[in-house]
N, C-alpha and C. Protein backbone atom coordinates (compact mmCIF):
# COMPACT_ATOMS: atom_id res chain seq x y z
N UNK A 1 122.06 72.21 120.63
CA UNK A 1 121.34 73.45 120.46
C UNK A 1 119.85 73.17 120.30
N UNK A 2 119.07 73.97 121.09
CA UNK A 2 117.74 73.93 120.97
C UNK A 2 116.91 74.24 119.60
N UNK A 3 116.27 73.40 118.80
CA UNK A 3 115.49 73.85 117.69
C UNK A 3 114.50 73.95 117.86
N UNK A 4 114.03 75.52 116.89
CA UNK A 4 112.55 75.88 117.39
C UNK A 4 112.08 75.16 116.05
N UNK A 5 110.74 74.27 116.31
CA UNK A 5 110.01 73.61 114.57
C UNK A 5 108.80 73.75 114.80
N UNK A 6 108.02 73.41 113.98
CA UNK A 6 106.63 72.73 113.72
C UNK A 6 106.49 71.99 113.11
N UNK A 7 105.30 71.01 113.37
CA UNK A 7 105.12 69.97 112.86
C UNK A 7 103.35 69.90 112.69
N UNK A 8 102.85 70.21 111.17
CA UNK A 8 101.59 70.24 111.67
C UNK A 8 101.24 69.22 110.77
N UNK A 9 99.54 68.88 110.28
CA UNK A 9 98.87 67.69 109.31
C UNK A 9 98.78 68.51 107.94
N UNK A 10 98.77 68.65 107.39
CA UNK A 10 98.07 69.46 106.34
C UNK A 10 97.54 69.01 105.58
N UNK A 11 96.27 69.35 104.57
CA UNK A 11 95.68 68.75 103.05
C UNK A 11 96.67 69.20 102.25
N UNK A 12 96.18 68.59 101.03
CA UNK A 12 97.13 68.74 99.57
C UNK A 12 97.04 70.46 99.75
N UNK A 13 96.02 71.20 100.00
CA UNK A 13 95.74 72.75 99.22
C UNK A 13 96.22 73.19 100.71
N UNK A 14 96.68 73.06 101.73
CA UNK A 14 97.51 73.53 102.68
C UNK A 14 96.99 73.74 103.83
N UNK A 15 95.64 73.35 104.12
CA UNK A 15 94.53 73.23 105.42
C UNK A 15 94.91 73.00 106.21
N UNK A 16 95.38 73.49 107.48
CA UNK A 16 95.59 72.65 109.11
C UNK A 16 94.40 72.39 109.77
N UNK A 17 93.28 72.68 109.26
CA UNK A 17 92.05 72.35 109.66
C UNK A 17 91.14 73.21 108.67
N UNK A 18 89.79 72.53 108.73
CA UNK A 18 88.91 72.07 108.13
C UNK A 18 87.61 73.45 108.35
N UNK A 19 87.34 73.70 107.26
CA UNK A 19 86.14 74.46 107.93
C UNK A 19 85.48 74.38 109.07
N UNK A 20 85.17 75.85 110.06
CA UNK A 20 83.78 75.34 111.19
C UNK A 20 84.84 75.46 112.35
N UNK A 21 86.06 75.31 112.60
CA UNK A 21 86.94 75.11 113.60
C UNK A 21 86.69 76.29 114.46
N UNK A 22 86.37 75.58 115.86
CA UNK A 22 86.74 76.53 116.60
C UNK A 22 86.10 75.83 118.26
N UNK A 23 86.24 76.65 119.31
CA UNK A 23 86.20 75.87 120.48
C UNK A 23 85.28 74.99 120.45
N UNK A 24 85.21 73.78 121.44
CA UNK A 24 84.12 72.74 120.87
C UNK A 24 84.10 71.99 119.77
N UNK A 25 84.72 72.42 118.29
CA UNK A 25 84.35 71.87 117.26
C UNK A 25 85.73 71.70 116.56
N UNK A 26 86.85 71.86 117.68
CA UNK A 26 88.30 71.55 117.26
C UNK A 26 88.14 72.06 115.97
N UNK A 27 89.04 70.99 115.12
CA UNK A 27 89.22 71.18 113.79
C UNK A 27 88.20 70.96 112.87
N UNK A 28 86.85 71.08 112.73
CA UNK A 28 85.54 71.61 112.14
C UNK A 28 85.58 70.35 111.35
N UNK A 29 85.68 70.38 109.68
CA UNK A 29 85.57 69.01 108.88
C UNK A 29 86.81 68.80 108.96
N UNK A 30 87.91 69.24 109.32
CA UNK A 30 89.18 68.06 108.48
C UNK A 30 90.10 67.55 109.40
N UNK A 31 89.39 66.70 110.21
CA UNK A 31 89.86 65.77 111.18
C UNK A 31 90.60 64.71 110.19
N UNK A 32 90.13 64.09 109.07
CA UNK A 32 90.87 63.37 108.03
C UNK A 32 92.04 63.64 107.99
N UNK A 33 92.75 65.06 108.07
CA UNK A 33 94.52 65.03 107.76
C UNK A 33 95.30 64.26 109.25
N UNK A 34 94.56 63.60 110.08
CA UNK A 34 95.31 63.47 111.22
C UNK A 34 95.39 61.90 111.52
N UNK A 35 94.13 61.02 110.30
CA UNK A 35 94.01 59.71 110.10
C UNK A 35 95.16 58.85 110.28
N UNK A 36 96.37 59.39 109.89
CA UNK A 36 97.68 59.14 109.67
C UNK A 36 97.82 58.87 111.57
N UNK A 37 97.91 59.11 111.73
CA UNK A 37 98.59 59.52 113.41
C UNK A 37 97.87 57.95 113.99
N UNK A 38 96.53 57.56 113.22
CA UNK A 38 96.19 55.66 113.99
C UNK A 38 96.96 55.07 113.45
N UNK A 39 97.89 55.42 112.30
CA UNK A 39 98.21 54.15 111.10
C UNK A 39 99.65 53.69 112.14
N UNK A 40 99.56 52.34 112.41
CA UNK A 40 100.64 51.90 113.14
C UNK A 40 101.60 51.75 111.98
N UNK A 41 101.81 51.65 110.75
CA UNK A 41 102.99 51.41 110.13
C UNK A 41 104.16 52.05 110.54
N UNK A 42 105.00 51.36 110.31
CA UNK A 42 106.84 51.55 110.77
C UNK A 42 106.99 53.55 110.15
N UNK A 43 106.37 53.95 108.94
CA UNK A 43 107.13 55.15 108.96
C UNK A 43 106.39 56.28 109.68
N UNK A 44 105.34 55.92 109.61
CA UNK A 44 104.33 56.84 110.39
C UNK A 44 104.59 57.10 112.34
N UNK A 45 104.84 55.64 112.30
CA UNK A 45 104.82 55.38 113.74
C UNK A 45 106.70 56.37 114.27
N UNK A 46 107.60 56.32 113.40
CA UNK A 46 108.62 57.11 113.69
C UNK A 46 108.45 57.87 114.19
N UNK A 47 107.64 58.82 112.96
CA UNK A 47 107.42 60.26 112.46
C UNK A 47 106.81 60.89 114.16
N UNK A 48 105.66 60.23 114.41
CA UNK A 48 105.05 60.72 115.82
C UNK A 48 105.58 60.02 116.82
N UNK A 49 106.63 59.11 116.81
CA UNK A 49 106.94 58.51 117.61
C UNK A 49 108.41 59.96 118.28
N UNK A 50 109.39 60.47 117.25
CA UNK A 50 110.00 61.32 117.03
C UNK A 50 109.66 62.43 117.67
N UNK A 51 108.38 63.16 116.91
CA UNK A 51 107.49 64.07 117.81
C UNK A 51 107.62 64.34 118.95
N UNK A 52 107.29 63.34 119.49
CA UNK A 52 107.42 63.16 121.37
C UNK A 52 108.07 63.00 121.57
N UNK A 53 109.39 62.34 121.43
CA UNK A 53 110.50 62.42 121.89
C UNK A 53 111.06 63.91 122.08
N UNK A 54 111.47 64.66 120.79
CA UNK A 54 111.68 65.88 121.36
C UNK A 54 111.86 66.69 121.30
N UNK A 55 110.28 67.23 121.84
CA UNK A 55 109.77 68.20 122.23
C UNK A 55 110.03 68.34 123.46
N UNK A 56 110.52 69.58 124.08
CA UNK A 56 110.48 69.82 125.59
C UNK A 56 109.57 70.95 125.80
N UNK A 57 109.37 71.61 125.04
CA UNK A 57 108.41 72.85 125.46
C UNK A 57 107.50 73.32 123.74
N UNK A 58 106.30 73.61 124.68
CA UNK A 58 105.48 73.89 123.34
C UNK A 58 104.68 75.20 123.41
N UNK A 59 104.83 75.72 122.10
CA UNK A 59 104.50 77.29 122.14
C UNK A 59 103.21 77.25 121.55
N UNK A 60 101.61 78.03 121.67
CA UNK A 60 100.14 77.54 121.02
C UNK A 60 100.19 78.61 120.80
N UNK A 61 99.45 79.57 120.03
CA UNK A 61 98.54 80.81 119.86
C UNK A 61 97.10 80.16 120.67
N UNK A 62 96.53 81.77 121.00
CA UNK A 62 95.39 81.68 121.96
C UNK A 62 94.53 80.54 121.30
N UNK A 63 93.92 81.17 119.80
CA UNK A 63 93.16 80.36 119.04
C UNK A 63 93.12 79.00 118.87
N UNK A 64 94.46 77.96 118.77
CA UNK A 64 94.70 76.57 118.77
C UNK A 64 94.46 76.48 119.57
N UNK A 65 94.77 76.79 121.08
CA UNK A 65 94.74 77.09 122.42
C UNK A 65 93.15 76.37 122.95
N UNK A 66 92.11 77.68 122.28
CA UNK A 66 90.81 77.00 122.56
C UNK A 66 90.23 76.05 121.62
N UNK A 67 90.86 75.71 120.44
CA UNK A 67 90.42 75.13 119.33
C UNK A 67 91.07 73.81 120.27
N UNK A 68 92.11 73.37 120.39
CA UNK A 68 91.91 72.06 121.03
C UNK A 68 91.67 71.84 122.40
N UNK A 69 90.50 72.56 122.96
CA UNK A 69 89.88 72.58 124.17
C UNK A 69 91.11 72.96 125.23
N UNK A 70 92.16 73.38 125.54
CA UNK A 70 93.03 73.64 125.98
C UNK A 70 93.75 72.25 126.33
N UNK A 71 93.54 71.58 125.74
CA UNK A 71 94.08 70.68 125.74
C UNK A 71 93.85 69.51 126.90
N UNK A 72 92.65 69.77 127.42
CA UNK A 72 92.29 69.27 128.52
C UNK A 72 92.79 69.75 129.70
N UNK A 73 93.67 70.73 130.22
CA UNK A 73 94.25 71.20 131.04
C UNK A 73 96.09 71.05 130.63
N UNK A 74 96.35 70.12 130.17
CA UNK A 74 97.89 69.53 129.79
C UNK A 74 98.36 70.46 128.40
N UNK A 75 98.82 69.88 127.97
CA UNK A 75 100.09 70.31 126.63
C UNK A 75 99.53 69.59 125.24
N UNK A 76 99.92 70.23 124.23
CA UNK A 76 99.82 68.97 122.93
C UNK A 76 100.61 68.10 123.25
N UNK A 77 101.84 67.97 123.42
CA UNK A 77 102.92 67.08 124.42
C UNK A 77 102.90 66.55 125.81
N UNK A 78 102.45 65.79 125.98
CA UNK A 78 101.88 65.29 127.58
C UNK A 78 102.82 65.99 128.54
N UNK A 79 104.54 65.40 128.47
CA UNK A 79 105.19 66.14 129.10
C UNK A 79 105.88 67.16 129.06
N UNK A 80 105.53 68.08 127.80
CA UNK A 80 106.09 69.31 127.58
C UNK A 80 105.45 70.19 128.16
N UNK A 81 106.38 71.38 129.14
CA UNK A 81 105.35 72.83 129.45
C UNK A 81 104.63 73.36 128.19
N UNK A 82 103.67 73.95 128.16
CA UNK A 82 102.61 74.73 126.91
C UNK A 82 103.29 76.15 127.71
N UNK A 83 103.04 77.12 126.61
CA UNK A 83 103.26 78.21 126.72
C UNK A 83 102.49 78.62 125.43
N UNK A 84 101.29 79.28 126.13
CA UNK A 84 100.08 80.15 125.03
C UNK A 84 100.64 81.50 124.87
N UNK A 85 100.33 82.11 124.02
CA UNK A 85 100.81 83.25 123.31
C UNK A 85 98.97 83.76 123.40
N UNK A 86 99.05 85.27 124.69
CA UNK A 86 97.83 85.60 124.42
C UNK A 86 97.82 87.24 124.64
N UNK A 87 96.92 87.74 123.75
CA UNK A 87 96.70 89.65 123.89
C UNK A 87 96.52 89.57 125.39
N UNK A 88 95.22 88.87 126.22
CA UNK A 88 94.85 89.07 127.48
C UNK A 88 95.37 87.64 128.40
N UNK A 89 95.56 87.76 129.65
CA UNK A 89 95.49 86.85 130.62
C UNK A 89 94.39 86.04 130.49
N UNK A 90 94.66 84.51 130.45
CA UNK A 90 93.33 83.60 131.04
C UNK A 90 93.64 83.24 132.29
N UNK A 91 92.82 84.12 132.63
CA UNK A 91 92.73 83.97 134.32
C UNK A 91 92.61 82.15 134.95
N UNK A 92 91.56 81.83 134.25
CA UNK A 92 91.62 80.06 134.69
C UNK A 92 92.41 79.32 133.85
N UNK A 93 93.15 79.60 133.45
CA UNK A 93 94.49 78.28 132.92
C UNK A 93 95.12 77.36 133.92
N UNK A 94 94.97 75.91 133.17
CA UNK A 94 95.38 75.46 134.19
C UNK A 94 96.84 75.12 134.63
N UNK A 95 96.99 74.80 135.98
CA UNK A 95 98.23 74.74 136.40
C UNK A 95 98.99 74.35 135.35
N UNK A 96 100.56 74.66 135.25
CA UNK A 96 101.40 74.68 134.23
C UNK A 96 101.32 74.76 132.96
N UNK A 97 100.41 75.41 132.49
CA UNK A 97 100.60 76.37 131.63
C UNK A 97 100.72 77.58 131.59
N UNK A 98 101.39 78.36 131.02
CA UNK A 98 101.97 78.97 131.10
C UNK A 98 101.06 80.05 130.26
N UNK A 99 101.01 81.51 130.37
CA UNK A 99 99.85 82.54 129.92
C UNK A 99 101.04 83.50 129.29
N UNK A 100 101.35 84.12 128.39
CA UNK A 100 102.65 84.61 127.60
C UNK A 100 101.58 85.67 127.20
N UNK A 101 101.44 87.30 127.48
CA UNK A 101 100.97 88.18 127.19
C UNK A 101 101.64 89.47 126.79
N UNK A 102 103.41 89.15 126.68
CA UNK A 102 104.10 90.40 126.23
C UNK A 102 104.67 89.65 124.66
N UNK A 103 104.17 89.01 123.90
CA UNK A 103 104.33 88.32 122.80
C UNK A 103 105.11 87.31 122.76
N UNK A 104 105.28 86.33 121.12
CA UNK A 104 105.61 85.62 121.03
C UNK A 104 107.25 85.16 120.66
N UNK A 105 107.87 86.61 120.85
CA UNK A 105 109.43 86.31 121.22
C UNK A 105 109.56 85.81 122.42
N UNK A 106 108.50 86.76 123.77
CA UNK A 106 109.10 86.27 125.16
C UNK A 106 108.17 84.54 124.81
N UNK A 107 107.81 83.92 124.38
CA UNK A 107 106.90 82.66 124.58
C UNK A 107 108.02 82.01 124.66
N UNK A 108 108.58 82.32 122.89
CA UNK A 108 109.38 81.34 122.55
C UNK A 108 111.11 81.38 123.61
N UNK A 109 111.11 82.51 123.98
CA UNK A 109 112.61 82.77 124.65
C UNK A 109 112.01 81.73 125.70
N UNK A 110 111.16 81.91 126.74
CA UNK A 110 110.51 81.19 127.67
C UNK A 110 111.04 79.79 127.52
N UNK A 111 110.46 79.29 126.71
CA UNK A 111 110.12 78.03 125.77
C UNK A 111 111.50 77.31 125.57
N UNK A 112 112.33 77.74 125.09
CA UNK A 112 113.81 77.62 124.87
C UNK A 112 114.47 77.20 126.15
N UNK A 113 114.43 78.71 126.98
CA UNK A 113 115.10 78.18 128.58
C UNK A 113 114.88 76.77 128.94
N UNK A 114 112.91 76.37 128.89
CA UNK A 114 113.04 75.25 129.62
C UNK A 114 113.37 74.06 128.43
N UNK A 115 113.01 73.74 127.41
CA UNK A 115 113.96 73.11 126.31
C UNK A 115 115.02 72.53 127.02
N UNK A 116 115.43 73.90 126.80
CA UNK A 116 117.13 73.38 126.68
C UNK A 116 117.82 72.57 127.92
N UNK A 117 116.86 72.64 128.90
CA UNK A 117 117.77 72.28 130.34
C UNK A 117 117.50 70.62 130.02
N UNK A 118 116.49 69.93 129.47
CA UNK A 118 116.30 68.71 128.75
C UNK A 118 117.50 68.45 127.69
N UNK A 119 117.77 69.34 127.08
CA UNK A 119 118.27 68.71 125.82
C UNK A 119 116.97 68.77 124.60
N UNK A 120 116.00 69.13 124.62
CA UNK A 120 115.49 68.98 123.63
C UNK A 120 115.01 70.54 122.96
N UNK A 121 113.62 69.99 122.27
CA UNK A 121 113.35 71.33 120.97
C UNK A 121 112.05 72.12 121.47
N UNK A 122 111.63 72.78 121.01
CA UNK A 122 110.83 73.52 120.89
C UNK A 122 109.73 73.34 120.00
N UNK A 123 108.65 73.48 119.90
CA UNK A 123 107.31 72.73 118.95
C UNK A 123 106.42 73.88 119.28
N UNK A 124 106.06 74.81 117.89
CA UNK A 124 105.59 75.97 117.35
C UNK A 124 103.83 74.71 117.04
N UNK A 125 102.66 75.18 117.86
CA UNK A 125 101.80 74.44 117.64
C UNK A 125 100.57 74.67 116.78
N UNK A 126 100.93 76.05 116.00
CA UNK A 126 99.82 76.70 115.28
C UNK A 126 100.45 77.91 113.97
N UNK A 127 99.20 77.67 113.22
CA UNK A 127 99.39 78.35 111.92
C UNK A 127 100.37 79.84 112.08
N UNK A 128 99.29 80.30 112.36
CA UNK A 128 99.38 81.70 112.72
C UNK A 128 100.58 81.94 113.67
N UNK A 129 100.80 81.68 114.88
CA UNK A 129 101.83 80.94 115.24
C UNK A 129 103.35 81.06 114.52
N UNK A 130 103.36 80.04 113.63
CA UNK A 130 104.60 79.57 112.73
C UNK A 130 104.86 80.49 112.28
N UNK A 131 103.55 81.34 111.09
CA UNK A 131 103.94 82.37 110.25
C UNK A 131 104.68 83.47 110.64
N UNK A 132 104.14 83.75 112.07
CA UNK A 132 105.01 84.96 112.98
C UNK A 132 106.42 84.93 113.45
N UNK A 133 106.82 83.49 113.42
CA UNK A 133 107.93 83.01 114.03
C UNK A 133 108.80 83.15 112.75
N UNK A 134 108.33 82.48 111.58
CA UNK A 134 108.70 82.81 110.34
C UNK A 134 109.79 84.22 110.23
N UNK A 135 108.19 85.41 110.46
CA UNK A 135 108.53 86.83 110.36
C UNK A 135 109.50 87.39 110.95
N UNK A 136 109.34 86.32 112.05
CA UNK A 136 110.82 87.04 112.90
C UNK A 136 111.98 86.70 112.86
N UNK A 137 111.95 85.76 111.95
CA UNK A 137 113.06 84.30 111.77
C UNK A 137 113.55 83.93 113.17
N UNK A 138 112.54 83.28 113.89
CA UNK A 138 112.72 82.38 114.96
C UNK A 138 112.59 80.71 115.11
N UNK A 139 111.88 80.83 113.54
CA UNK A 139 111.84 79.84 113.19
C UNK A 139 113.40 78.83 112.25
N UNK A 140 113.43 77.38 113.05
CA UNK A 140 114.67 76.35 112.30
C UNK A 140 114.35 75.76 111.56
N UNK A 141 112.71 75.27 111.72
CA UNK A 141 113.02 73.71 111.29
C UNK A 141 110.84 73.36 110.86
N UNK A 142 110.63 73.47 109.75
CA UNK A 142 109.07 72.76 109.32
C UNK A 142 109.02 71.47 108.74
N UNK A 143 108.06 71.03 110.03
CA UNK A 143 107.81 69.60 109.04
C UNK A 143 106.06 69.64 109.04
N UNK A 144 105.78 69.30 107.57
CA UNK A 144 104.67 69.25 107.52
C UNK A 144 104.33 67.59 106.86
N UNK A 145 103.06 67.14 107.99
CA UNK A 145 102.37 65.76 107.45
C UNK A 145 101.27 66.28 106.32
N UNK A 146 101.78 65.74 104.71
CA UNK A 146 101.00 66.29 103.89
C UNK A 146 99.55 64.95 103.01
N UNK A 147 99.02 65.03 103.88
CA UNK A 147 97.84 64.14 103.59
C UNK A 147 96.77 64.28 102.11
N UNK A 148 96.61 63.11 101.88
CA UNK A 148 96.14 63.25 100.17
C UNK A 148 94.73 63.77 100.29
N UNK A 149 94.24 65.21 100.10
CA UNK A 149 93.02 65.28 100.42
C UNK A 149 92.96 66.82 100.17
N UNK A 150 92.14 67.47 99.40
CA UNK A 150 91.34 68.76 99.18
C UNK A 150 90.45 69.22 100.25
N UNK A 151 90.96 69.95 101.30
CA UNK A 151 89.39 70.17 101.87
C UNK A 151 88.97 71.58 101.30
N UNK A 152 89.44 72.28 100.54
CA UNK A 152 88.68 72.79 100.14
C UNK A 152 88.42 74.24 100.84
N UNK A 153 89.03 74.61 101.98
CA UNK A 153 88.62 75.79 102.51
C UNK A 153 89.13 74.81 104.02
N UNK A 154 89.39 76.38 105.35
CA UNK A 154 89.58 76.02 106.42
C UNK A 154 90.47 77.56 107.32
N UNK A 155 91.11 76.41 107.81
CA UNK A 155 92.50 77.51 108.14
C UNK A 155 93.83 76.95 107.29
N UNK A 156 94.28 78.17 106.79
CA UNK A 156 95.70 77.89 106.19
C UNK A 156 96.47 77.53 107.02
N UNK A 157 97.56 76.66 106.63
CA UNK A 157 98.72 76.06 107.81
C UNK A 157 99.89 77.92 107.64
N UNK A 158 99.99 78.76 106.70
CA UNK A 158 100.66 79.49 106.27
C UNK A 158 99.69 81.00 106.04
N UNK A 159 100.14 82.18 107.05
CA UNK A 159 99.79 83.23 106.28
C UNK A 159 100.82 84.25 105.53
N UNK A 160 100.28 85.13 105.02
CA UNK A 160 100.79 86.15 104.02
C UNK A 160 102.25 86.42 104.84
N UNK A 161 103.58 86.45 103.81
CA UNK A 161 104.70 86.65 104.39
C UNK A 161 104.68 87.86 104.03
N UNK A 162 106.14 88.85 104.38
CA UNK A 162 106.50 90.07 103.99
C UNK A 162 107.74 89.73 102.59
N UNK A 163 107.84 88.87 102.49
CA UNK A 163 109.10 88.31 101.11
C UNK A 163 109.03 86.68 101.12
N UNK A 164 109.78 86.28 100.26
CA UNK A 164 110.03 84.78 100.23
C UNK A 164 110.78 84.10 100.91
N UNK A 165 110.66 83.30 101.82
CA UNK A 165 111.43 82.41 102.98
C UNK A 165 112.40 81.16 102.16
N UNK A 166 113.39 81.12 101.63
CA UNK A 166 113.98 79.53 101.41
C UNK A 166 114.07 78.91 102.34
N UNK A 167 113.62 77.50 101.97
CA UNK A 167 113.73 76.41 102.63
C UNK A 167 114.85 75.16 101.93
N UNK A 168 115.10 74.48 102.98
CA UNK A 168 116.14 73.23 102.12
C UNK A 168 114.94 71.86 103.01
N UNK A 169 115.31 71.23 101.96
CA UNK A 169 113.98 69.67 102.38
C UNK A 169 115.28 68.97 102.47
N UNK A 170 114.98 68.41 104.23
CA UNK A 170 116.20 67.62 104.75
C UNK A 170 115.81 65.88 104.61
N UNK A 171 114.10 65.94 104.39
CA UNK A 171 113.86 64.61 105.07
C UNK A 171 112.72 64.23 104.11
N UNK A 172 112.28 63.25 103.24
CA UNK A 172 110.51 62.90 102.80
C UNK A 172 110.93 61.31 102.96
N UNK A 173 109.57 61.04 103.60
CA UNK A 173 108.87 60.07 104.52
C UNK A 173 107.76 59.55 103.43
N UNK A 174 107.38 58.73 102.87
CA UNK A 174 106.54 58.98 101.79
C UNK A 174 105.53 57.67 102.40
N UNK A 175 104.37 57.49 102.72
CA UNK A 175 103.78 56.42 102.96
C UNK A 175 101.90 56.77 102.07
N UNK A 176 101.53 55.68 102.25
CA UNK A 176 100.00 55.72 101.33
C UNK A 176 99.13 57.01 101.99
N UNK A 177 99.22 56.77 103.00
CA UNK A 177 98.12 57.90 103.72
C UNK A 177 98.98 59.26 104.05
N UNK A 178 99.94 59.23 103.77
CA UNK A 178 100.85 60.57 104.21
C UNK A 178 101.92 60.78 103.37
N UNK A 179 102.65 61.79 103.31
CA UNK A 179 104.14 62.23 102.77
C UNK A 179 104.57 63.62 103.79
N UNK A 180 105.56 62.99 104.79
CA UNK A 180 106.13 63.59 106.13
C UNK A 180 107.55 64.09 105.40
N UNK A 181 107.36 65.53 105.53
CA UNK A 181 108.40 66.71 104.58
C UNK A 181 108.97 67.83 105.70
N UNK A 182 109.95 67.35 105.62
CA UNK A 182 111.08 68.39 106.67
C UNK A 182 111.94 68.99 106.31
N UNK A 183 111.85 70.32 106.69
CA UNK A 183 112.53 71.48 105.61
C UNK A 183 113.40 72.12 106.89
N UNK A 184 114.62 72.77 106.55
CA UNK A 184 115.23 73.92 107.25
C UNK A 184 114.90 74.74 106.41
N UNK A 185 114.96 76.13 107.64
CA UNK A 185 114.46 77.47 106.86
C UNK A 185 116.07 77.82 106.90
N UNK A 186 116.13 78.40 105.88
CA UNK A 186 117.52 79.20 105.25
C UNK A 186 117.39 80.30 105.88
N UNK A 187 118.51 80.84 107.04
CA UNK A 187 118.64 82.09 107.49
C UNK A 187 119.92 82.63 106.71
């Protein structure tokens, strides 16, 4: 069965990025929560090694979308289709990606189809994003890389719910520069 997750960096106070973020200036100051991702050690190297494995399709909001330059034309996943979640058409997107303008159920239904013909998951690539998937309970599966660090202001990895979501913590990864925390959401 196809699982829809995320997997993002976060600071201690819950930052997926850093003040200032935005096209051009990616993640503004808090490029630091992602330090983790050079560290070749054995648990780290899993953790993103895992990642890529599998993912078959990846769902962005517009905003991540231009915040990581579109990714150069490709995917956060080299070989995963992207599928942006956007109010309007971007007319110049590039080939295979995918432009999702009747929302982020059809992204993720999208997203799933091609998944699944792999065998693999689905990878929710943004805050705002998650929280919606949350709302709709489309969401299986959060793992968050929780990096030792205050920034202090940014974008939240989490916005305002309509009630309280349980989670069960399936997995902690605990290394010096990181603690990699994987939760199922309780439907």
């Amino acid at each position: 069965m196809t699982v829809v997750y995320t997997h993002l960096s976060t600071s201690v106070d819950g930052y997926v990025s850093g003040r200032g973020a935005r096209a051009g200036r990616g993640l503004g100051d808090g490029f630091r929560i992602f330090d983790w991702l050079s560290d070749r050690s054995a648990p780290n190297r899993a953790v993103a090694d895992y990642g890529g494995t599998r993912t078959g399709a990846v769902v962005s909001g517009r905003n991540t979308y231009e915040h990581a330059d579109r990714w150069g034309g490709g995917s956060m996943q080299p070989d995963a289709p992207l599928f942006v979640v956007s109010r309007d058409p971007i007319p110049d997107a590039a080939p295979g990606q995918t432009i999702v303008t009747d929302g982020l159920e059809s992204a993720i239904r999208q997203a799933i189809a091609v998944a699944s013909e792999s065998g693999k998951d689905v990878k929710l690539a943004a805050g705002a994003t998650t929280t919606e998937a949350l709302r709709l309970r489309l969401l299986d599966e959060i793992v968050i890389s929780q990096v030792p660090v205050l920034l202090g202001g940014g974008i939240p990895f989490f916005r305002e719910l309509p009630e309280a979501i349980e989670l069960e913590c399936t997995s902690v990864a605990a290394n010096q520069g990181v603690t990699h925390l994987t939760y199922r959401v309780v439907k």
